[in-house]
C-alpha atoms as a PDB file:
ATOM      1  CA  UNK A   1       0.000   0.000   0.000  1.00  0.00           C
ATOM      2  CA  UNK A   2       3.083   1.973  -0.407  1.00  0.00           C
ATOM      3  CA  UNK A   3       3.975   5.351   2.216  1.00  0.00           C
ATOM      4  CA  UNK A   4       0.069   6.222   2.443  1.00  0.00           C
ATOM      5  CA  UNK A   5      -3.158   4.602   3.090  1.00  0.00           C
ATOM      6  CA  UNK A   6      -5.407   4.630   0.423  1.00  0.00           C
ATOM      7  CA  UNK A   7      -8.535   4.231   2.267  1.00  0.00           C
ATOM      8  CA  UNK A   8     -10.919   3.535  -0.858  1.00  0.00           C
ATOM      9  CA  UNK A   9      -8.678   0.895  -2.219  1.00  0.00           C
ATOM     10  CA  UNK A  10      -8.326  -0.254   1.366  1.00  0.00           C
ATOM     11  CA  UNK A  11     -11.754  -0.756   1.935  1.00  0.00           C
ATOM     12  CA  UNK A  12     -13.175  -0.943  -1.857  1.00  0.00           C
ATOM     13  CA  UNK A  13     -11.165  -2.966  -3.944  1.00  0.00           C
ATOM     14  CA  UNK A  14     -10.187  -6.834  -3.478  1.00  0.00           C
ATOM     15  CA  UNK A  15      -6.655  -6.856  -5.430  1.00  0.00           C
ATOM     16  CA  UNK A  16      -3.750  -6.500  -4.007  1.00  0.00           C
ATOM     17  CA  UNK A  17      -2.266  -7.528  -0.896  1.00  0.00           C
ATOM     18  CA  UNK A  18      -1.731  -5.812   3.062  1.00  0.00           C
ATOM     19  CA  UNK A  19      -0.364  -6.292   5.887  1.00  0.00           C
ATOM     20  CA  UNK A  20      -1.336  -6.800   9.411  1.00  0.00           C
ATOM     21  CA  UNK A  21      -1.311  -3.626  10.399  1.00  0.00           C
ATOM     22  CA  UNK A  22      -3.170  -2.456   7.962  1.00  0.00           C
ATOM     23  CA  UNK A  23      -5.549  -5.598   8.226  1.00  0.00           C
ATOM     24  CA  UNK A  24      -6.206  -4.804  11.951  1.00  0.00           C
ATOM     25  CA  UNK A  25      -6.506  -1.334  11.361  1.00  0.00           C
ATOM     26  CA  UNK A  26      -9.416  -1.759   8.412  1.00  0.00           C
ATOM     27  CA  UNK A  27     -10.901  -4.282  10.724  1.00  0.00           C
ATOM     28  CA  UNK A  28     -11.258  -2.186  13.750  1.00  0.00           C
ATOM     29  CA  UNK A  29     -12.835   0.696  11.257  1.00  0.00           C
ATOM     30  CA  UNK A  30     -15.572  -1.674  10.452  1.00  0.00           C
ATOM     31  CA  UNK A  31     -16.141  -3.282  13.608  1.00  0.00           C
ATOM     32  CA  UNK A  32     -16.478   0.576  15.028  1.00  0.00           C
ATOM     33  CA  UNK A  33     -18.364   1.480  12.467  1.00  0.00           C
ATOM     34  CA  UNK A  34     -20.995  -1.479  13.702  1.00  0.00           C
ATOM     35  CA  UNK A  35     -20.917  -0.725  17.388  1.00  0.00           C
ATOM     36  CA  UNK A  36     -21.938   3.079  16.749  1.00  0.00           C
ATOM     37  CA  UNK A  37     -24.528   1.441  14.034  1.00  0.00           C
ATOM     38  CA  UNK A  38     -25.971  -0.973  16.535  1.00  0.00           C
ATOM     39  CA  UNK A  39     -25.932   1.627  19.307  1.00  0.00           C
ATOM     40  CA  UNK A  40     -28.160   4.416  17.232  1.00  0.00           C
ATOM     41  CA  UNK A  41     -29.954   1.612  16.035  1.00  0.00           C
ATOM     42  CA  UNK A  42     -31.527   0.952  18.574  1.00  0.00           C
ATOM     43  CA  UNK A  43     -35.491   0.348  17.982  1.00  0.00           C
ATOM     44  CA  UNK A  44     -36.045  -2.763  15.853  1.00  0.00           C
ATOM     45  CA  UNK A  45     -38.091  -1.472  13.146  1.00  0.00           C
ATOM     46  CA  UNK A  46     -35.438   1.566  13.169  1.00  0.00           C
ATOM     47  CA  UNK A  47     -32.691  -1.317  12.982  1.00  0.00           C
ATOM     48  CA  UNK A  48     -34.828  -3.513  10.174  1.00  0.00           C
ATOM     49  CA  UNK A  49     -35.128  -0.673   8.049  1.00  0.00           C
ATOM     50  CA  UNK A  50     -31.746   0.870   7.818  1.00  0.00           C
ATOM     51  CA  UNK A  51     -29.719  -2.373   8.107  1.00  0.00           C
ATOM     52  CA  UNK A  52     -30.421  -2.785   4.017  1.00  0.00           C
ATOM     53  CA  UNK A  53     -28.270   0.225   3.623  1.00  0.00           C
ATOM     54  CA  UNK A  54     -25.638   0.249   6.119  1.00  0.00           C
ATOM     55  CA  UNK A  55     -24.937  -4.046   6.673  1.00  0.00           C
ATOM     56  CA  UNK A  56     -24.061  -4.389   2.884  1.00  0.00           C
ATOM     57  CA  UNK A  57     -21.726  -1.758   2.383  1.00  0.00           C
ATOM     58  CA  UNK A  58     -19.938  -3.139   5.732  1.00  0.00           C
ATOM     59  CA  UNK A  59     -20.011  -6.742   4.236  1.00  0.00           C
ATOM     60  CA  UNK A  60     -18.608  -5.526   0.937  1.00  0.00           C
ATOM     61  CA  UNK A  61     -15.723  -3.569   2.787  1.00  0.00           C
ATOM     62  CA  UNK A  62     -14.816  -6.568   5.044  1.00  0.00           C
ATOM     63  CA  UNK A  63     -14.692  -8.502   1.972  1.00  0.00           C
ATOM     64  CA  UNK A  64     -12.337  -6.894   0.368  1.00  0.00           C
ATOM     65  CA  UNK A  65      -9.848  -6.392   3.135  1.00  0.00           C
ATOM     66  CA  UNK A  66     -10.147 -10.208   3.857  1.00  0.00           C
ATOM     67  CA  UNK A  67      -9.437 -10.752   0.364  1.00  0.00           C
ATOM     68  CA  UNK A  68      -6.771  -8.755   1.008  1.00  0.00           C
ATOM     69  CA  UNK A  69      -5.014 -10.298   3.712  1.00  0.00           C
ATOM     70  CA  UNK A  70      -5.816 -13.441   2.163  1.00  0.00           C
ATOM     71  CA  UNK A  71      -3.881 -12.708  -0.939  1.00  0.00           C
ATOM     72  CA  UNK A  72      -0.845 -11.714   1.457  1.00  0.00           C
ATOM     73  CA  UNK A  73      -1.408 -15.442   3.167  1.00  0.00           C
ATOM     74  CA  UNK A  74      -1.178 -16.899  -0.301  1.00  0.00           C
ATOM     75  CA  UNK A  75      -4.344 -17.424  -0.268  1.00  0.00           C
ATOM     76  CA  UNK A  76      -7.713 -17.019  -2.608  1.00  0.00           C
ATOM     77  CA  UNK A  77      -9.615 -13.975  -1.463  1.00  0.00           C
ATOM     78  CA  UNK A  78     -12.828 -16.230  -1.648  1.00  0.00           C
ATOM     79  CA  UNK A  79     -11.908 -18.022   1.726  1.00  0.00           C
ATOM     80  CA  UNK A  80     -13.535 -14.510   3.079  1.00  0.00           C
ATOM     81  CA  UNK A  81     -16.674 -15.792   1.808  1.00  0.00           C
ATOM     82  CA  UNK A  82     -16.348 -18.788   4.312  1.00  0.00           C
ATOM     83  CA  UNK A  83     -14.841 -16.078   6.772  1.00  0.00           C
ATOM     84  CA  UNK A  84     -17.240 -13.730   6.733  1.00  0.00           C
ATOM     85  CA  UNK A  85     -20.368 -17.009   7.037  1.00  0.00           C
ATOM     86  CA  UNK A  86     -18.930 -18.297   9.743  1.00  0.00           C
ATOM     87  CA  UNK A  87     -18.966 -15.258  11.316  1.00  0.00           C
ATOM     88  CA  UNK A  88     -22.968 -14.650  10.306  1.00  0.00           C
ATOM     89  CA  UNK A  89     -23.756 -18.119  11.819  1.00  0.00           C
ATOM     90  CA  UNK A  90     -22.369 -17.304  15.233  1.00  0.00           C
ATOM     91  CA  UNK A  91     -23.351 -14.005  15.380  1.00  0.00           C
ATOM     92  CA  UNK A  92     -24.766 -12.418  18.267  1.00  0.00           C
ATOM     93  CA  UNK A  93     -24.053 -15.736  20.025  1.00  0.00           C
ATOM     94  CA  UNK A  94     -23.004 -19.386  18.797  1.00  0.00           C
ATOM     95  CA  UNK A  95     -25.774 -21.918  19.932  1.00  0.00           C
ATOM     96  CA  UNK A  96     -25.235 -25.848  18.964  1.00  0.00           C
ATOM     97  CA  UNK A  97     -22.605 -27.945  17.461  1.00  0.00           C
ATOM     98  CA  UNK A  98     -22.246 -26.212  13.907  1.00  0.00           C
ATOM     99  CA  UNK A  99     -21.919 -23.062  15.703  1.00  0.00           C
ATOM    100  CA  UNK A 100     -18.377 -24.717  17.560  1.00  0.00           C
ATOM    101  CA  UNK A 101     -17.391 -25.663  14.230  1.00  0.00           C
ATOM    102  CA  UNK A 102     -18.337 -21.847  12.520  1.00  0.00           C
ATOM    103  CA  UNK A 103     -16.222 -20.773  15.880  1.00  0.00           C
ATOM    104  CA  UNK A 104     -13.443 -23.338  15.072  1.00  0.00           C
ATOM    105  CA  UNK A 105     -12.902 -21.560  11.483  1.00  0.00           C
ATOM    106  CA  UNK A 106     -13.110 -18.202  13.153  1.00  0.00           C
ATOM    107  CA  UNK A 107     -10.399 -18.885  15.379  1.00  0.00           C
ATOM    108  CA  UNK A 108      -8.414 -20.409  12.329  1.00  0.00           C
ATOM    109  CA  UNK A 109      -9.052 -16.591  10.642  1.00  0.00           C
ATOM    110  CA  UNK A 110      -7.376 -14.895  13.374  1.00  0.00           C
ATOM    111  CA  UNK A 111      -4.282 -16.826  13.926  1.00  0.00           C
ATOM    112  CA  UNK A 112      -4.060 -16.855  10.026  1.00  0.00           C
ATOM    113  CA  UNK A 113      -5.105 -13.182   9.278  1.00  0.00           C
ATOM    114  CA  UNK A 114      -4.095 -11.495  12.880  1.00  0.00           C
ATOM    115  CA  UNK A 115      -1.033 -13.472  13.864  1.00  0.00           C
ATOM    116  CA  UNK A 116       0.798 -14.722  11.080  1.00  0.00           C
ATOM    117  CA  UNK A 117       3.162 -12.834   8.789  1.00  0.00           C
ATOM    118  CA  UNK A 118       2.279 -12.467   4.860  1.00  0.00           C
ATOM    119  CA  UNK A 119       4.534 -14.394   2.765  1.00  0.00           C
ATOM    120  CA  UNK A 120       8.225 -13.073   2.101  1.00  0.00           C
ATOM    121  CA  UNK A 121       8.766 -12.406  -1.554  1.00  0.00           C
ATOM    122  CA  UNK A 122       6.115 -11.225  -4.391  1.00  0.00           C
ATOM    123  CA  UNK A 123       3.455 -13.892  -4.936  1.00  0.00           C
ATOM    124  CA  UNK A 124       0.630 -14.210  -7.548  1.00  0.00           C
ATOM    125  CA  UNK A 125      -1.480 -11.628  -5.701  1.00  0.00           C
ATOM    126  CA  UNK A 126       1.026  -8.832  -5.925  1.00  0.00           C
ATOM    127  CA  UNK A 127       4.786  -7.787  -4.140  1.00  0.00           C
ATOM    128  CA  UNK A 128       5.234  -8.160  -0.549  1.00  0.00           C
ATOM    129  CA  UNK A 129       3.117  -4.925   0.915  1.00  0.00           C
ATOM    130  CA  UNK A 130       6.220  -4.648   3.174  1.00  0.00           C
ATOM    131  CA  UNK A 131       8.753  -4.050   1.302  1.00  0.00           C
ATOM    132  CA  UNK A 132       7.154  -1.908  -0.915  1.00  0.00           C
ATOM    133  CA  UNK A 133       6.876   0.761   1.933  1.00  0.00           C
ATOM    134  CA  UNK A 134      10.328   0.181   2.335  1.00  0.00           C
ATOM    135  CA  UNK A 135      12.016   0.754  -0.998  1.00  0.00           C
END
């Protein structure tokens, strides 16, 4: 993402590749962005109504920064789609055996996406984010 953030290729385009600063920095945007949603959103009819406009963008968003990070693992951006169900299906609360198995993946997305480095070199997906900030 070279010297500066982009913020609408950050959070609007799925090519490319970032880092985990960058990942956890896009990701704590969005989740803030749907705490001070839930908290205005209060009454459910209020919530019912306006979650057709605001929960898609948000999906779309965390999308493409999964895709992202992905693409930094070495990996195909459409594991986010499995990512971001898993999360759906234990969301507000797991409940039931799939739901340990939805929470099983999610744990598998942070160690991959939170606490693992991206891979060294260029790979298919684009150069190493890193060292591009460097040079």
């Amino acid at each position: 993402m070279g010297g500066g953030t982009d913020w609408g290729v950050l959070f609007f385009s799925a090519d490319g590749r970032i880092g985990r600063a960058s990942f956890l920095i896009a990701s704590a945007v969005l989740v803030g962005l749907l705490v001070v949603y839930e908290s205005v959103a209060g009454h459910p009819t209020l919530h019912w109504i306006t979650g057709w406009f605001v929960y898609p963008p948000l999906v779309y968003c965390g999308a493409c920064v999964l895709s992202k990070r992905l693409h930094d693992r070495g990996r195909s951006g459409w594991w986010a789609a499995v990512i971001l169900a898993a999360l759906f299906a234990v969301w507000p609360w797991p409940v039931g055996f799939l739901d340990f198995l939805f929470g099983l993946v999610l744990i598998w997305a942070v160690v991959e996406l939170a606490v693992m480095g991206g891979e060294p070199g260029a790979n298919r997906y684009g150069p190493n984010p890193l060292r591009a900030a460097t040079i």
